[in-house]
Protein backbone atom coordinates (compact mmCIF):
# COMPACT_ATOMS: atom_id res chain seq x y z
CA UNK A 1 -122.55 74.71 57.48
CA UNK A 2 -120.41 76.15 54.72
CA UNK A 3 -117.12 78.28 55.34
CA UNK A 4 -116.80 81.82 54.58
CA UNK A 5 -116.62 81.50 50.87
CA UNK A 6 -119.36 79.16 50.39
CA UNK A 7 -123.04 79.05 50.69
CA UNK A 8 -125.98 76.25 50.96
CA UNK A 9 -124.71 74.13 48.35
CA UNK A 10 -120.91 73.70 48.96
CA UNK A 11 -121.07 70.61 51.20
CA UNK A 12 -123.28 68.85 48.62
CA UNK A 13 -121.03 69.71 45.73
CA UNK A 14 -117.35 70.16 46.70
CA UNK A 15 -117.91 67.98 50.12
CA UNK A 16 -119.60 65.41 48.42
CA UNK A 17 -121.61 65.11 51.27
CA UNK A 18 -124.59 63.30 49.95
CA UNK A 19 -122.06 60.37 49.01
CA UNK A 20 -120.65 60.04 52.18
CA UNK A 21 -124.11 59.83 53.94
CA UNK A 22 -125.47 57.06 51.30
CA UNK A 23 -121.97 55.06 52.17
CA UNK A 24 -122.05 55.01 56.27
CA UNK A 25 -125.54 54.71 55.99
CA UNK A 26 -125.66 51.81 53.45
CA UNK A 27 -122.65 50.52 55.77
CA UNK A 28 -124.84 51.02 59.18
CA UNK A 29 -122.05 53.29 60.59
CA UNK A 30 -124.51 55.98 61.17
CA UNK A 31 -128.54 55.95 61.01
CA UNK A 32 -130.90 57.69 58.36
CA UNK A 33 -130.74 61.45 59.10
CA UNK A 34 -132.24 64.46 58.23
CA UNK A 35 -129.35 66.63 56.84
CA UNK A 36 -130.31 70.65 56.32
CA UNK A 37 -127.50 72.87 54.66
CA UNK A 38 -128.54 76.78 55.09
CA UNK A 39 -127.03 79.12 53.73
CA UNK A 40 -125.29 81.13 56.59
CA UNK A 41 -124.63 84.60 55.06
CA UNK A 42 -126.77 87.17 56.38
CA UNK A 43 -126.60 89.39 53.51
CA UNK A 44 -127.40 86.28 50.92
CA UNK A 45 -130.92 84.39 50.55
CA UNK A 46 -131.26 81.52 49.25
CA UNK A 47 -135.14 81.79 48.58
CA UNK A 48 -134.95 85.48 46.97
CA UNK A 49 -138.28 84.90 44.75
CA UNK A 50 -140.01 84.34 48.19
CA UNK A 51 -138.30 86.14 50.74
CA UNK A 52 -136.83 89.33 50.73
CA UNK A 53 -133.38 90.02 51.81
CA UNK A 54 -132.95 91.63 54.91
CA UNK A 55 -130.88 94.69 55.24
CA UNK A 56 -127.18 93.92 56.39
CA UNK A 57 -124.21 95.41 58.29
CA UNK A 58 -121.83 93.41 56.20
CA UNK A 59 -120.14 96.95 54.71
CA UNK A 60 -119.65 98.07 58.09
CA UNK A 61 -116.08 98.33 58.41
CA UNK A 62 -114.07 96.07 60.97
CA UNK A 63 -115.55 93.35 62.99
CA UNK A 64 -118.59 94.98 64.26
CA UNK A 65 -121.08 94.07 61.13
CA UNK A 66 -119.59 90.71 60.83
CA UNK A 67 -120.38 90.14 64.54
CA UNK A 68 -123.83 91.44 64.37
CA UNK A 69 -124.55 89.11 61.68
CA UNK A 70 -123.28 86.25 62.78
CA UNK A 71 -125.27 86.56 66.44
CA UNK A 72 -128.49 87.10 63.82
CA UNK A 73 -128.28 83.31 62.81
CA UNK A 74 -129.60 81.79 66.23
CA UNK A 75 -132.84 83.65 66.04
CA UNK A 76 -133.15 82.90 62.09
CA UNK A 77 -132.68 79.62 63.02
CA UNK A 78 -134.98 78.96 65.56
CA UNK A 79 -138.03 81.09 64.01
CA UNK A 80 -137.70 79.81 60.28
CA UNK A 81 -134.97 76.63 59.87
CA UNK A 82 -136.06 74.71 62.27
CA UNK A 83 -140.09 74.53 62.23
CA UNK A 84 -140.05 74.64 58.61
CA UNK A 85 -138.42 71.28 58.47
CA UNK A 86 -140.33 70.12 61.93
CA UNK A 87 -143.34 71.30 59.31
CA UNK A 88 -142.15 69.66 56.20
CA UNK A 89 -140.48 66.32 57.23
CA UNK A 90 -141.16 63.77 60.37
CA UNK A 91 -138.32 64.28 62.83
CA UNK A 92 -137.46 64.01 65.85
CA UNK A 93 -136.75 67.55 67.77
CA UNK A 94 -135.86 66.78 70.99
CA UNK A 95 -131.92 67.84 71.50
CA UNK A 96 -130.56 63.97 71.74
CA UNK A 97 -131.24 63.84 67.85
CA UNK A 98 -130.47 67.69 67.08
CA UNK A 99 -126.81 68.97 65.76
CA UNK A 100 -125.01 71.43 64.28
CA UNK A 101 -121.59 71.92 62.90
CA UNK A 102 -119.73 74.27 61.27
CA UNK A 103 -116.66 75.48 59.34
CA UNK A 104 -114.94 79.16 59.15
CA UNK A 105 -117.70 81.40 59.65
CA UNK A 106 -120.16 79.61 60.28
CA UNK A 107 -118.39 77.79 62.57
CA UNK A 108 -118.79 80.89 64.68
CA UNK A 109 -122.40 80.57 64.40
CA UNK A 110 -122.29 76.84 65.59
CA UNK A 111 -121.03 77.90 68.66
CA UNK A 112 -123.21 81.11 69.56
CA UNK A 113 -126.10 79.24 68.09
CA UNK A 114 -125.21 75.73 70.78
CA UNK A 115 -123.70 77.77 73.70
């Protein structure tokens, strides 16, 4: 997931992550995956003409509306990410093929979302 300045589409555009993937793949360093880049602002989605934003603490001053937020993401991921693409694609969802990762912010949101 994206850093603090980012959203759903920086890895694919500035990371070049797509690229990457075809390469170790087409090299057989790594097998086909499923890759899903959210968008991990609270107060941003990415789907506006479907869903409707939900109502944020991001202009609550200090820490306290950031840290809200960022404990939101577990749940959001769990009840929407994750079936939809369980739905959409064939995976596998048991944890041995499962990760997440991320940078800055949402690197925060890795590890309350894993731990």
């Amino acid at each position: 997931m994206h850093g603090g300045g980012g959203d759903e589409d920086t890895w694919a555009n500035m990371g070049c992550t797509p690229y990457i993937l075809d390469n170790l793949i087409a090299h057989e360093k790594v097998e086909p995956m499923i890759v899903v880049m959210t968008n991990g602002k609270y107060n941003k989605v990415a789907s506006q003409h479907i869903v409707t934003p939900p109502p944020s603490d991001w202009s609550q001053p200090g820490p306290s509306g950031i840290r809200r937020n960022i404990l939101k993401f577990p749940e959001s991921l769990a009840k929407d990410v994750i079936p939809f693409v369980d739905k959409t694609f064939r995976t596998k969802s048991d944890r041995e093929n499962s990760a997440i990762a991320g940078l800055s912010i949402c690197g925060a949101q890795t590890l309350y979302t894993a731990f």
